[in-house]
C-alpha atoms as a PDB file:
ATOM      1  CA  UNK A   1      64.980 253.186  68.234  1.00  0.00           C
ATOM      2  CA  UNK A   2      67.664 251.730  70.921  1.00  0.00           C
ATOM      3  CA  UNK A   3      66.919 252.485  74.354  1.00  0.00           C
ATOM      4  CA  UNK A   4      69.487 254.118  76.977  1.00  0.00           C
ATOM      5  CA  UNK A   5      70.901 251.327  79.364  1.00  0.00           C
ATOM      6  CA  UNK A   6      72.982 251.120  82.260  1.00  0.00           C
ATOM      7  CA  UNK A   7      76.052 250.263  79.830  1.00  0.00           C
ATOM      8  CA  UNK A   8      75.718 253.850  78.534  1.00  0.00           C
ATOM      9  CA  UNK A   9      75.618 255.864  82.163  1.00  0.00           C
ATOM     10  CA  UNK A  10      78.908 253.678  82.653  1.00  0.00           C
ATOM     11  CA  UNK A  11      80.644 255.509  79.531  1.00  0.00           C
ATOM     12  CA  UNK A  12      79.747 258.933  80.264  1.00  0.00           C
ATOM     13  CA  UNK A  13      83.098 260.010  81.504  1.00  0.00           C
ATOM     14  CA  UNK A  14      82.259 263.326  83.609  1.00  0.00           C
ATOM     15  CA  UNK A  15      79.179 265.500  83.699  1.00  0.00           C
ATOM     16  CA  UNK A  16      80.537 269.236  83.799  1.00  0.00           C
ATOM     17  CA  UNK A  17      78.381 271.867  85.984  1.00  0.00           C
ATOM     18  CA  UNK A  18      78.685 275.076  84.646  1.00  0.00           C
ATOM     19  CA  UNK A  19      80.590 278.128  86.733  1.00  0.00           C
ATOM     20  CA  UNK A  20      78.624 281.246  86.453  1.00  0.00           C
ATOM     21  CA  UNK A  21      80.368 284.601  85.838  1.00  0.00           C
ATOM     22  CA  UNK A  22      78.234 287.864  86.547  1.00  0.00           C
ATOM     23  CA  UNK A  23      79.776 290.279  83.816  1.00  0.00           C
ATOM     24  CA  UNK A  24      77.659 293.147  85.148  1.00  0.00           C
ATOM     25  CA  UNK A  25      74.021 292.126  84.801  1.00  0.00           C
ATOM     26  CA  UNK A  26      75.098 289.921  82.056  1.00  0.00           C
ATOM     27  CA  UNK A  27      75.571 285.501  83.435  1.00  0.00           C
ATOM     28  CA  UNK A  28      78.428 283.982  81.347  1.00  0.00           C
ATOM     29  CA  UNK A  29      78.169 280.134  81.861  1.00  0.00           C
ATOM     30  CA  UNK A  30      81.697 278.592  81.388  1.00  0.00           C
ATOM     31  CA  UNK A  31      81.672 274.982  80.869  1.00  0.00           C
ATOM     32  CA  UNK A  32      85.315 274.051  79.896  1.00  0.00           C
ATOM     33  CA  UNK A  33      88.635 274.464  79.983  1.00  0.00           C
ATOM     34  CA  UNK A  34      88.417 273.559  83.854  1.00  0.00           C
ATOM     35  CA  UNK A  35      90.440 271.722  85.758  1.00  0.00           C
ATOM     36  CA  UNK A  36      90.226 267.741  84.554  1.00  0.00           C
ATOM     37  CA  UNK A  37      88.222 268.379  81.343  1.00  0.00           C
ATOM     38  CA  UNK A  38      90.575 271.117  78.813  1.00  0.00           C
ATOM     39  CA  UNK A  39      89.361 269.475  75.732  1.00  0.00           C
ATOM     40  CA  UNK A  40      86.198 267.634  73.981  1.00  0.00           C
ATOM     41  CA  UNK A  41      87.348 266.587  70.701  1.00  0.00           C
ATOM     42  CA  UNK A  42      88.848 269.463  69.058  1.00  0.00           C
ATOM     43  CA  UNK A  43      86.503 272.037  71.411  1.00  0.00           C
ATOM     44  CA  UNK A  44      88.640 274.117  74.113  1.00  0.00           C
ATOM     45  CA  UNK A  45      86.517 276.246  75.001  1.00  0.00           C
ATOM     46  CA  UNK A  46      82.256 276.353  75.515  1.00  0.00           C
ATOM     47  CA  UNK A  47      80.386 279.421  77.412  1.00  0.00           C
ATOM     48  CA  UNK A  48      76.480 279.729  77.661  1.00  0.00           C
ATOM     49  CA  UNK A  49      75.697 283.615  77.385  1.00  0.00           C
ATOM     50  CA  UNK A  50      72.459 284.685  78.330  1.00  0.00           C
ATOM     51  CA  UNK A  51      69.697 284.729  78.894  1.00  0.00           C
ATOM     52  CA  UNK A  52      70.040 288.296  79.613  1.00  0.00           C
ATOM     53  CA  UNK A  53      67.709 291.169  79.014  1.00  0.00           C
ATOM     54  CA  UNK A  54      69.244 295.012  78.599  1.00  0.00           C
ATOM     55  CA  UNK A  55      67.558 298.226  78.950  1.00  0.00           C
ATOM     56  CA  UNK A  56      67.560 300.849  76.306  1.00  0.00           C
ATOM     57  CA  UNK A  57      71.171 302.251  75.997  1.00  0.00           C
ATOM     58  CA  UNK A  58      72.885 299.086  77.228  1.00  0.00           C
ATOM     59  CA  UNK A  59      74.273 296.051  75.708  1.00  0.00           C
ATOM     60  CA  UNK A  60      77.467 293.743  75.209  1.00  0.00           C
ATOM     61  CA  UNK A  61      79.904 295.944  74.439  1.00  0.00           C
ATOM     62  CA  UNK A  62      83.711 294.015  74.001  1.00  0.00           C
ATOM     63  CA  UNK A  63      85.938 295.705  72.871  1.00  0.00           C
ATOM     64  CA  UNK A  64      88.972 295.040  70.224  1.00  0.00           C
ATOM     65  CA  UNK A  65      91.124 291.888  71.232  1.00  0.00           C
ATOM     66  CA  UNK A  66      93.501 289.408  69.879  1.00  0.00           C
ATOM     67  CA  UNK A  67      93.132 285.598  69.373  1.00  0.00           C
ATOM     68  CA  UNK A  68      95.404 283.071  67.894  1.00  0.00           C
ATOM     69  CA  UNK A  69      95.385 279.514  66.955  1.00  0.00           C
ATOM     70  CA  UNK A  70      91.962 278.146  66.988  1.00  0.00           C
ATOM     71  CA  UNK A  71      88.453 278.970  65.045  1.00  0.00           C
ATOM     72  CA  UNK A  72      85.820 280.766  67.004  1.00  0.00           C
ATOM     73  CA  UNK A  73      82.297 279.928  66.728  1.00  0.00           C
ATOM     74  CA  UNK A  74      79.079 282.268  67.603  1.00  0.00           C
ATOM     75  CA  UNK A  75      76.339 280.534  67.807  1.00  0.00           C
ATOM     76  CA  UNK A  76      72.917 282.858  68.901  1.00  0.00           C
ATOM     77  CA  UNK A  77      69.345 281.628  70.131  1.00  0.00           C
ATOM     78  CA  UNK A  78      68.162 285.572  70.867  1.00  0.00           C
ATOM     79  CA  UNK A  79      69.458 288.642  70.103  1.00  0.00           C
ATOM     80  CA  UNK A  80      72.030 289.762  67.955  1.00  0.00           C
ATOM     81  CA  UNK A  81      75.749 291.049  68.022  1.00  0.00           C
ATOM     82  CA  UNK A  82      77.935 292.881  65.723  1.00  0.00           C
ATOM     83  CA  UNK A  83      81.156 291.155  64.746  1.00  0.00           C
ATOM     84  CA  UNK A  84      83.916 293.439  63.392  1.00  0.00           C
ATOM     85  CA  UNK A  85      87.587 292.210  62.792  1.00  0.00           C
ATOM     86  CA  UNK A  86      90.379 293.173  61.255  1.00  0.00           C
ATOM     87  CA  UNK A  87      90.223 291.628  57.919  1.00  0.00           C
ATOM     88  CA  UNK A  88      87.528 294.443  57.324  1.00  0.00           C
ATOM     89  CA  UNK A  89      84.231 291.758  58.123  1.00  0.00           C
ATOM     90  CA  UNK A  90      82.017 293.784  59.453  1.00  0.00           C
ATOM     91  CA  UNK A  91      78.517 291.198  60.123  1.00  0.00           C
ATOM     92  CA  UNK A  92      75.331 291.320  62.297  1.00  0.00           C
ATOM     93  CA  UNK A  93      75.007 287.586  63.767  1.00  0.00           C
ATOM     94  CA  UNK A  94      71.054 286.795  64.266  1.00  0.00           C
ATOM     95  CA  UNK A  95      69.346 283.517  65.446  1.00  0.00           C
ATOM     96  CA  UNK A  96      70.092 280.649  63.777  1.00  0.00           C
ATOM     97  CA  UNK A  97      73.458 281.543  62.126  1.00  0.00           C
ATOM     98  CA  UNK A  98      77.173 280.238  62.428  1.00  0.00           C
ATOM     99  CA  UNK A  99      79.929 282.539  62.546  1.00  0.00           C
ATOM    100  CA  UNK A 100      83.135 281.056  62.286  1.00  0.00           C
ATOM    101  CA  UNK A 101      86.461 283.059  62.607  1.00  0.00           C
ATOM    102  CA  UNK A 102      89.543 281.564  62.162  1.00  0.00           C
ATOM    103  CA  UNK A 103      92.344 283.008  63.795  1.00  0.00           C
ATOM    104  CA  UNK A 104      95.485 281.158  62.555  1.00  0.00           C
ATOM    105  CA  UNK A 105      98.415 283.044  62.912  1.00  0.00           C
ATOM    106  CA  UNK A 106      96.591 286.436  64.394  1.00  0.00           C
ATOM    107  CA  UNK A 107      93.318 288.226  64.248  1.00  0.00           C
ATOM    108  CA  UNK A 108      91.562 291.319  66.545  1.00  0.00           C
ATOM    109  CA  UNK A 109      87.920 291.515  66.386  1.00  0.00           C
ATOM    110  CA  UNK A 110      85.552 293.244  68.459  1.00  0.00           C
ATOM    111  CA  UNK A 111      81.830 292.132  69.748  1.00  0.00           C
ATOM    112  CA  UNK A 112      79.294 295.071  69.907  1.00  0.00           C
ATOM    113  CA  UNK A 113      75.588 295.754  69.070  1.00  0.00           C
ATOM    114  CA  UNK A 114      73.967 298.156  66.671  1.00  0.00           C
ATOM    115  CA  UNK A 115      72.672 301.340  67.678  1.00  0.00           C
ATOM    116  CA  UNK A 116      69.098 300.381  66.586  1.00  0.00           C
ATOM    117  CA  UNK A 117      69.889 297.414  69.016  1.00  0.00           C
ATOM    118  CA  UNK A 118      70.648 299.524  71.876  1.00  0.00           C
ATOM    119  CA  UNK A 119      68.181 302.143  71.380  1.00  0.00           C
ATOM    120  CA  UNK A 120      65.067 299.281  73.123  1.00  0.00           C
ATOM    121  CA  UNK A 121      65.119 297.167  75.710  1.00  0.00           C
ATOM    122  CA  UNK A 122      66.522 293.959  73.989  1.00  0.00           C
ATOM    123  CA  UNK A 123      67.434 290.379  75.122  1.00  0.00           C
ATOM    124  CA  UNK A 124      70.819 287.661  74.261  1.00  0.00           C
ATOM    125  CA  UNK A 125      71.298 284.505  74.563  1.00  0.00           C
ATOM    126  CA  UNK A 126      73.499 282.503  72.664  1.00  0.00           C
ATOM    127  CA  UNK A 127      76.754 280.128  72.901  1.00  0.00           C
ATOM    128  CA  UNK A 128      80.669 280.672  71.975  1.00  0.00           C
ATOM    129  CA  UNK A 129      83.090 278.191  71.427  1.00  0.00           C
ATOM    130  CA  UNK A 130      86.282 277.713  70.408  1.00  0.00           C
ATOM    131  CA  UNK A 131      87.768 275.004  68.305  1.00  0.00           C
ATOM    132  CA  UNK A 132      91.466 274.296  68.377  1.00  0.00           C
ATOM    133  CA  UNK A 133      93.227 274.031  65.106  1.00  0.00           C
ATOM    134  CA  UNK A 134      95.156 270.821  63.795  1.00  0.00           C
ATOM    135  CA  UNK A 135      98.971 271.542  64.652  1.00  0.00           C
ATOM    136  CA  UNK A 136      99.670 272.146  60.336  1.00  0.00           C
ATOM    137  CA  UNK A 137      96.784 275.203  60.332  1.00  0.00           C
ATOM    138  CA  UNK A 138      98.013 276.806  63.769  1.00  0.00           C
ATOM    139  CA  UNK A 139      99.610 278.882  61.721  1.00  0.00           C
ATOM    140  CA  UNK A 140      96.752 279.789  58.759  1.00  0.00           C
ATOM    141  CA  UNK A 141      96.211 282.924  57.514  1.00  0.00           C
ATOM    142  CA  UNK A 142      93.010 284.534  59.550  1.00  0.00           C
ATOM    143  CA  UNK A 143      89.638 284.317  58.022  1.00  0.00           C
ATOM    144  CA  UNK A 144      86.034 284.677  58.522  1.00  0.00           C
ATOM    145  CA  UNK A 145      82.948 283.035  57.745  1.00  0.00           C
ATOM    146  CA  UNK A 146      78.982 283.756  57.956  1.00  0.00           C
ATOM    147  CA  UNK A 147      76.568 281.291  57.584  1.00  0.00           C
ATOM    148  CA  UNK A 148      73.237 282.071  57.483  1.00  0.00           C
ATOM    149  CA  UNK A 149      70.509 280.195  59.062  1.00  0.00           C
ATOM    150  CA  UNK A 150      68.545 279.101  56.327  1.00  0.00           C
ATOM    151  CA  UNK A 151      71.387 277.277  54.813  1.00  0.00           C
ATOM    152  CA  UNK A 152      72.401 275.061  57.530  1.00  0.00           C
ATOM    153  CA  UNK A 153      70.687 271.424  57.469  1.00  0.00           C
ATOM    154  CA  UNK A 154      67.746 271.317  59.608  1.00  0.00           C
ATOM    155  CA  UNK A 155      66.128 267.795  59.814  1.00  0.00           C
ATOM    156  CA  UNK A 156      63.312 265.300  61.913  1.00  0.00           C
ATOM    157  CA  UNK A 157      65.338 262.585  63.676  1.00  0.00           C
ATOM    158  CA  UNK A 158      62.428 260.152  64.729  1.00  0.00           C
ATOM    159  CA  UNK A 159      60.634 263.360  65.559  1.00  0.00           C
ATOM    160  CA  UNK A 160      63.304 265.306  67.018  1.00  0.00           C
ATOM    161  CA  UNK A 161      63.799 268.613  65.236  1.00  0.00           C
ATOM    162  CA  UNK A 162      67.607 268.623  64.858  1.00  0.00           C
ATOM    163  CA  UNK A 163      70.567 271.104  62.953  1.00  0.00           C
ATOM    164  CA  UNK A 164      73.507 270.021  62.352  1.00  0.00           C
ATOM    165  CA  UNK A 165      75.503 273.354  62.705  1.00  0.00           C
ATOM    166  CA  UNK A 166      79.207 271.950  62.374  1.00  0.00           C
ATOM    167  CA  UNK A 167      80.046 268.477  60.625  1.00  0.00           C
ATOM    168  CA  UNK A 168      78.164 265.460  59.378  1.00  0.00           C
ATOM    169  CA  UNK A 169      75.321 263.705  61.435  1.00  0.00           C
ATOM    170  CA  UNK A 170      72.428 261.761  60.586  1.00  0.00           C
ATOM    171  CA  UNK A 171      73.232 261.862  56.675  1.00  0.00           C
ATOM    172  CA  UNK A 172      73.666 265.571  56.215  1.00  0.00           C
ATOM    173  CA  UNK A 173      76.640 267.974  56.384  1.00  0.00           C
ATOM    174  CA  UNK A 174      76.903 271.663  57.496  1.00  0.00           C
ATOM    175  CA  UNK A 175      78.710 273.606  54.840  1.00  0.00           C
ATOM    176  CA  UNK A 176      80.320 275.680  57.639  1.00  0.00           C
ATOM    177  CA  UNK A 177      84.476 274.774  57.164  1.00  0.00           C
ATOM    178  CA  UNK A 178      86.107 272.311  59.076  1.00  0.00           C
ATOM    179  CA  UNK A 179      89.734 271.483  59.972  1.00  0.00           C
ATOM    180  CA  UNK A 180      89.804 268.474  61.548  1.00  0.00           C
ATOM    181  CA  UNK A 181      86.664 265.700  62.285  1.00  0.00           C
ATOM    182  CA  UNK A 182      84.466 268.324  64.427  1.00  0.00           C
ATOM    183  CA  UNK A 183      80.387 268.313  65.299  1.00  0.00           C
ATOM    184  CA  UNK A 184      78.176 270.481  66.683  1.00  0.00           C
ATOM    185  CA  UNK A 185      73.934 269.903  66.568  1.00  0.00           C
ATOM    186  CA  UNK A 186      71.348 271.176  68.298  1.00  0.00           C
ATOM    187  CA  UNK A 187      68.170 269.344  69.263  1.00  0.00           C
ATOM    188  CA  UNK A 188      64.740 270.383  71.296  1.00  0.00           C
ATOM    189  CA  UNK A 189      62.864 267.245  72.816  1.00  0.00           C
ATOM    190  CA  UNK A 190      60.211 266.943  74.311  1.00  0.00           C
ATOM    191  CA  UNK A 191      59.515 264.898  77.513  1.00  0.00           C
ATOM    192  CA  UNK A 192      59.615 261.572  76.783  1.00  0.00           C
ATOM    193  CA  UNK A 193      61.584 261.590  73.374  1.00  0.00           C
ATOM    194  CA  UNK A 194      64.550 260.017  72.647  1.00  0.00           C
ATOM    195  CA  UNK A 195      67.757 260.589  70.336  1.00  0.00           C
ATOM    196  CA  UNK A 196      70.542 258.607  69.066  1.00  0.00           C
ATOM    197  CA  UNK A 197      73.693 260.248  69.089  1.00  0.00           C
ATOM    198  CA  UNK A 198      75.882 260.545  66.567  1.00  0.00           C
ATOM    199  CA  UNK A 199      78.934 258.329  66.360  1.00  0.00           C
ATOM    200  CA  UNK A 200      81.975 260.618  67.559  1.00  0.00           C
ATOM    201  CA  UNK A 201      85.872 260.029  69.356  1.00  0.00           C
ATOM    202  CA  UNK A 202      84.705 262.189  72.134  1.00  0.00           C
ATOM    203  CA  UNK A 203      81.054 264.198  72.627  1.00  0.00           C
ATOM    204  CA  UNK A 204      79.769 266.582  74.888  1.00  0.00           C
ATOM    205  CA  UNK A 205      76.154 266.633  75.703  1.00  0.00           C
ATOM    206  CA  UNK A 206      74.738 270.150  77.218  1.00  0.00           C
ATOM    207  CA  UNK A 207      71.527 270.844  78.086  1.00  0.00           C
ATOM    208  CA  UNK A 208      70.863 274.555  77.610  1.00  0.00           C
ATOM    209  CA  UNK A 209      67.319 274.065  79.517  1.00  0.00           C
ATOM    210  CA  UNK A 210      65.543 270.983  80.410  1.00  0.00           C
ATOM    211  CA  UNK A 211      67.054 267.852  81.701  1.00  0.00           C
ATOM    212  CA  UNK A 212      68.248 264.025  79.747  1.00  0.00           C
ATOM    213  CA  UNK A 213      68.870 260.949  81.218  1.00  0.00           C
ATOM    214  CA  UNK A 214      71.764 258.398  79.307  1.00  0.00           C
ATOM    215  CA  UNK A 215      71.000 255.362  81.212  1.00  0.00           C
ATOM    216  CA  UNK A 216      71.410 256.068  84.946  1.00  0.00           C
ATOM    217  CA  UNK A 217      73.132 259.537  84.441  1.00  0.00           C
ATOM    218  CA  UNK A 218      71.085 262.534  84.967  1.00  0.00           C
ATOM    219  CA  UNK A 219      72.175 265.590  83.043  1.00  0.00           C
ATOM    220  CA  UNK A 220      70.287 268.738  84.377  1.00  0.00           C
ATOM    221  CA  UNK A 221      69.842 272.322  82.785  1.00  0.00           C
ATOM    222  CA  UNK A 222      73.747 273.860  82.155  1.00  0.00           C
ATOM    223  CA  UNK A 223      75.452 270.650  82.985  1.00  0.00           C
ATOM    224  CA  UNK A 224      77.544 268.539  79.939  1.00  0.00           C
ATOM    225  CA  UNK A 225      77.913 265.147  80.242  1.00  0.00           C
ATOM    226  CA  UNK A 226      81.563 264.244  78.284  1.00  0.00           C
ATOM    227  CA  UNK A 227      81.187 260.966  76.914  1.00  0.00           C
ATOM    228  CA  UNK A 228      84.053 258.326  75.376  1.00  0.00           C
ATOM    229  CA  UNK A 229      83.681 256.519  72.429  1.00  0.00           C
ATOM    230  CA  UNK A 230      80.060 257.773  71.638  1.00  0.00           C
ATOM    231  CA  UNK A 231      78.992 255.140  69.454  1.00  0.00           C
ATOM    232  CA  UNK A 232      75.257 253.829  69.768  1.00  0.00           C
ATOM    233  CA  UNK A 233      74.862 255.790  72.580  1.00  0.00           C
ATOM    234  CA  UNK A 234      70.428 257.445  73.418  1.00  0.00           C
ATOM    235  CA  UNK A 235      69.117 260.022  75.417  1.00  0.00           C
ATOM    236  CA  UNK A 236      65.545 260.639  76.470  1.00  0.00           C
ATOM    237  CA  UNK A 237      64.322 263.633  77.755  1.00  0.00           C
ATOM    238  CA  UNK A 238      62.374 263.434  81.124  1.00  0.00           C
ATOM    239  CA  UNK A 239      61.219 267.595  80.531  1.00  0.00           C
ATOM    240  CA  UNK A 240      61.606 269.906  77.405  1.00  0.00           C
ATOM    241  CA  UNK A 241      65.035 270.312  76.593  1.00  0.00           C
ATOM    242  CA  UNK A 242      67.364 272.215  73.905  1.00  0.00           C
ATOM    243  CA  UNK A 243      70.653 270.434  73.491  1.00  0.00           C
ATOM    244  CA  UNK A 244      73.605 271.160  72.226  1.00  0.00           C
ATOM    245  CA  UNK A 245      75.665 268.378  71.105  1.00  0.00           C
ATOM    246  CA  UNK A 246      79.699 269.048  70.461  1.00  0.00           C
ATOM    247  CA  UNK A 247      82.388 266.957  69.880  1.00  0.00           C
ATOM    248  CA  UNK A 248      85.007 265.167  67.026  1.00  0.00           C
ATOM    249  CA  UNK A 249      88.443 263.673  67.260  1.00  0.00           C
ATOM    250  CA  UNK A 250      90.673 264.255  69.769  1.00  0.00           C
ATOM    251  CA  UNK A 251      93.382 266.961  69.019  1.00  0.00           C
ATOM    252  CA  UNK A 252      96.469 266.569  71.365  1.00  0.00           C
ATOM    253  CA  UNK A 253      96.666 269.353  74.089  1.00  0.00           C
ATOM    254  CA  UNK A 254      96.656 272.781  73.777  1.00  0.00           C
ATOM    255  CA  UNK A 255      98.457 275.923  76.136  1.00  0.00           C
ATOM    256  CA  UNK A 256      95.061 278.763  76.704  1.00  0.00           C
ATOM    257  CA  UNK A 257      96.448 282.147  77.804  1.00  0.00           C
ATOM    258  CA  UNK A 258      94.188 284.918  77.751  1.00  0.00           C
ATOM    259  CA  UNK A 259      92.936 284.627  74.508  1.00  0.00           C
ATOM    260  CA  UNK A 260      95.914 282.719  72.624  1.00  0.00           C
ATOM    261  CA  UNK A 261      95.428 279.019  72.198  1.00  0.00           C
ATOM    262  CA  UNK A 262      98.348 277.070  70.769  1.00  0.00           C
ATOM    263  CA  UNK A 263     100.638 273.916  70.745  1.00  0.00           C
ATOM    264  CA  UNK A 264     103.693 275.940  71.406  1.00  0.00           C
ATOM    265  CA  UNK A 265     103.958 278.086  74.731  1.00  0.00           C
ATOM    266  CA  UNK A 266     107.031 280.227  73.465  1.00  0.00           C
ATOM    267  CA  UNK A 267     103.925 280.932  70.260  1.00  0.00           C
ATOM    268  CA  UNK A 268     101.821 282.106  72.909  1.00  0.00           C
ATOM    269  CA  UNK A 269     104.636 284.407  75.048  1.00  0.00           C
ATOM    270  CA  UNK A 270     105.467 285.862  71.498  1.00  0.00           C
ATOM    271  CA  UNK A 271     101.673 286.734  70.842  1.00  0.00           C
ATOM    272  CA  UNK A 272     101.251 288.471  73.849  1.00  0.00           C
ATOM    273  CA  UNK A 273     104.137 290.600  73.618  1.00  0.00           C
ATOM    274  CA  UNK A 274     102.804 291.202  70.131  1.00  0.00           C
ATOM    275  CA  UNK A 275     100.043 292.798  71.626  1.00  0.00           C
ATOM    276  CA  UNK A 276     101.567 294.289  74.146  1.00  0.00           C
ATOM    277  CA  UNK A 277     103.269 295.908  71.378  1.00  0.00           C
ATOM    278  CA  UNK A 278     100.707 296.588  69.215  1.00  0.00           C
ATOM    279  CA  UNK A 279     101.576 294.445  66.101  1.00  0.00           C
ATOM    280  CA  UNK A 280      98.506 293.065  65.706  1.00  0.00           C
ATOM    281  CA  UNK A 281      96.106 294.784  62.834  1.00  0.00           C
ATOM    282  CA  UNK A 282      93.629 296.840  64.086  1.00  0.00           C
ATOM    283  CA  UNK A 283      89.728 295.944  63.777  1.00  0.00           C
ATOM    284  CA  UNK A 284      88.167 298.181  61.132  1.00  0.00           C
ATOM    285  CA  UNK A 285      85.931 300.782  61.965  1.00  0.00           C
ATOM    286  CA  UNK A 286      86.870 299.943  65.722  1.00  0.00           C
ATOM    287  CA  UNK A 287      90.025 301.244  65.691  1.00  0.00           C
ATOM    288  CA  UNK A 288      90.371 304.040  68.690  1.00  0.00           C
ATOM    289  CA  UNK A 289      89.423 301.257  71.761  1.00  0.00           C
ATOM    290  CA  UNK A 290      91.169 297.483  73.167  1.00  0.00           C
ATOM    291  CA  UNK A 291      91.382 295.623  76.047  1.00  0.00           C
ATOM    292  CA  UNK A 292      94.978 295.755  77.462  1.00  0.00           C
ATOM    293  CA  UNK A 293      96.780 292.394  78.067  1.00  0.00           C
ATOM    294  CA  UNK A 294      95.493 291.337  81.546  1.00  0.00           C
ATOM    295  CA  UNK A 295      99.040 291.262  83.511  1.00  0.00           C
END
């Protein structure tokens, strides 16, 4: 097992601190895009939901809303949410699972919980990410996927219970779909361990709780070191940490408004006005609610 050195703390790029967003009793840790970091690999866009705890009768609740251009990915720890969209997916997303929703050239979902969800006090906690899409599948026809828990690739690295949720590490590969060289694992350490990263273009190391060093660098709870080149690179834990460990090949840069991602800002201008005008296709069985195009 290599051990971290002071040539590794020099090629960790930035470490990201996470700006917190009350959404009404409910923290929403945004990580990226902020200003000087917009992308890590293909990622543009990583917020830590949670951990949050709801009464009876309350819960997230987001209504119908657009997205174009990139693949969304809900990842959960606790809880559960409801995806609907409007290819007529209608799927409960527990611990464990992936779901992936490609947006290509338009999709409206909505986020909600059951009503057997809502009836007890209940707790969430989970991650959502976005991926950008390669410039040729900007344009795909929308599509969803759920993958269930038990079928992602759960392994011991050197004692280090690790999944691989998106891509290929440590000789396995997540059979979630990929459009360009993307990775996403999880790992829980405990103080003193160590793990060897896989090789990537660009990674992003967050520590959902508990705290790593990579060489000198510290990288508390709900900070991301972005790190170049991450070949060879270790970690040790100095408490008990989960990680989560994104990155993949650089994808070059992408315009964010709202919730439309894309290569081409007059793509965006003409999504929003699609909205605006209500082109898009409605969620099903969520059709009567959306959230208006912030102006």
């Amino acid at each position: 097992m290599q051990s971290p050195d002071e040539t590794e703390s020099n090629r960790v790029g930035q470490v990201l601190t996470a700006k917190d967003k009350d959404l009404g009793g409910f923290s929403v840790r945004r990580l990226f895009p902020v200003t000087g970091r917009k992308m890590i690999g293909p990622w543009v866009f990583f917020d830590h939901m949670g951990p949050a705890t709801f009464p009876a009768g309350s819960g997230i609740n987001v209504r119908p809303h657009p997205h174009i251009g990139i693949a969304t990915v809900t990842y959960l720890f606790e809880g559960e949410i409801l995806h609907r969209d409007s290819l007529g997916n209608t799927q409960p997303i527990t611990p464990g699972d992936i779901n992936l929703m490609v947006a290509g050239s338009g999709i409206t979902h909505s986020e909600r919980e059951r009503p057997e969800v809502t009836a007890q006090e209940h707790r969430l906690h989970g991650l959502q990410l976005w991926l950008a899409l390669p410039e040729q599948d900007e344009e795909t026809d929308p599509a969803f996927f759920h993958v269930p828990a038990a079928t992602i690739p759960a392994l011991d690295v050197e004692g280090v219970p690790v999944r691989v949720l998106m891509g290929t590490a440590y000789g396995v590969t997540s059979p979630v779909p990929c459009f360009s060289p993307t990775l996403y694992i999880e790992a829980d350490l405990r103080p003193g361990q160590t793990l060897n990263l896989p090789d990537a273009e660009e990674l992003g190391v967050y520590t959902a709780s508990g705290t790593v060093k990579l060489g000198e660098a510290t990288v508390h709870t709900h900070c991301m070191a972005v790190l170049e080149d991450a070949k060879s690179m270790c970690l040790v834990a100095t408490e008990t940490t989960r990680l989560a460990v994104i990155g993949g090949s650089r994808l070059p840069p992408r315009f964010i408004d709202w919730n439309f991602v894309s290569s081409s800002k007059s793509r965006i201008e003409q999504a929003k006005e699609d909205w605006r005008q209500g082109r898009f296709a409605n969620v099903v069985g969520d059709e009567t609610e959306f959230i208006p195009l912030p102006e």
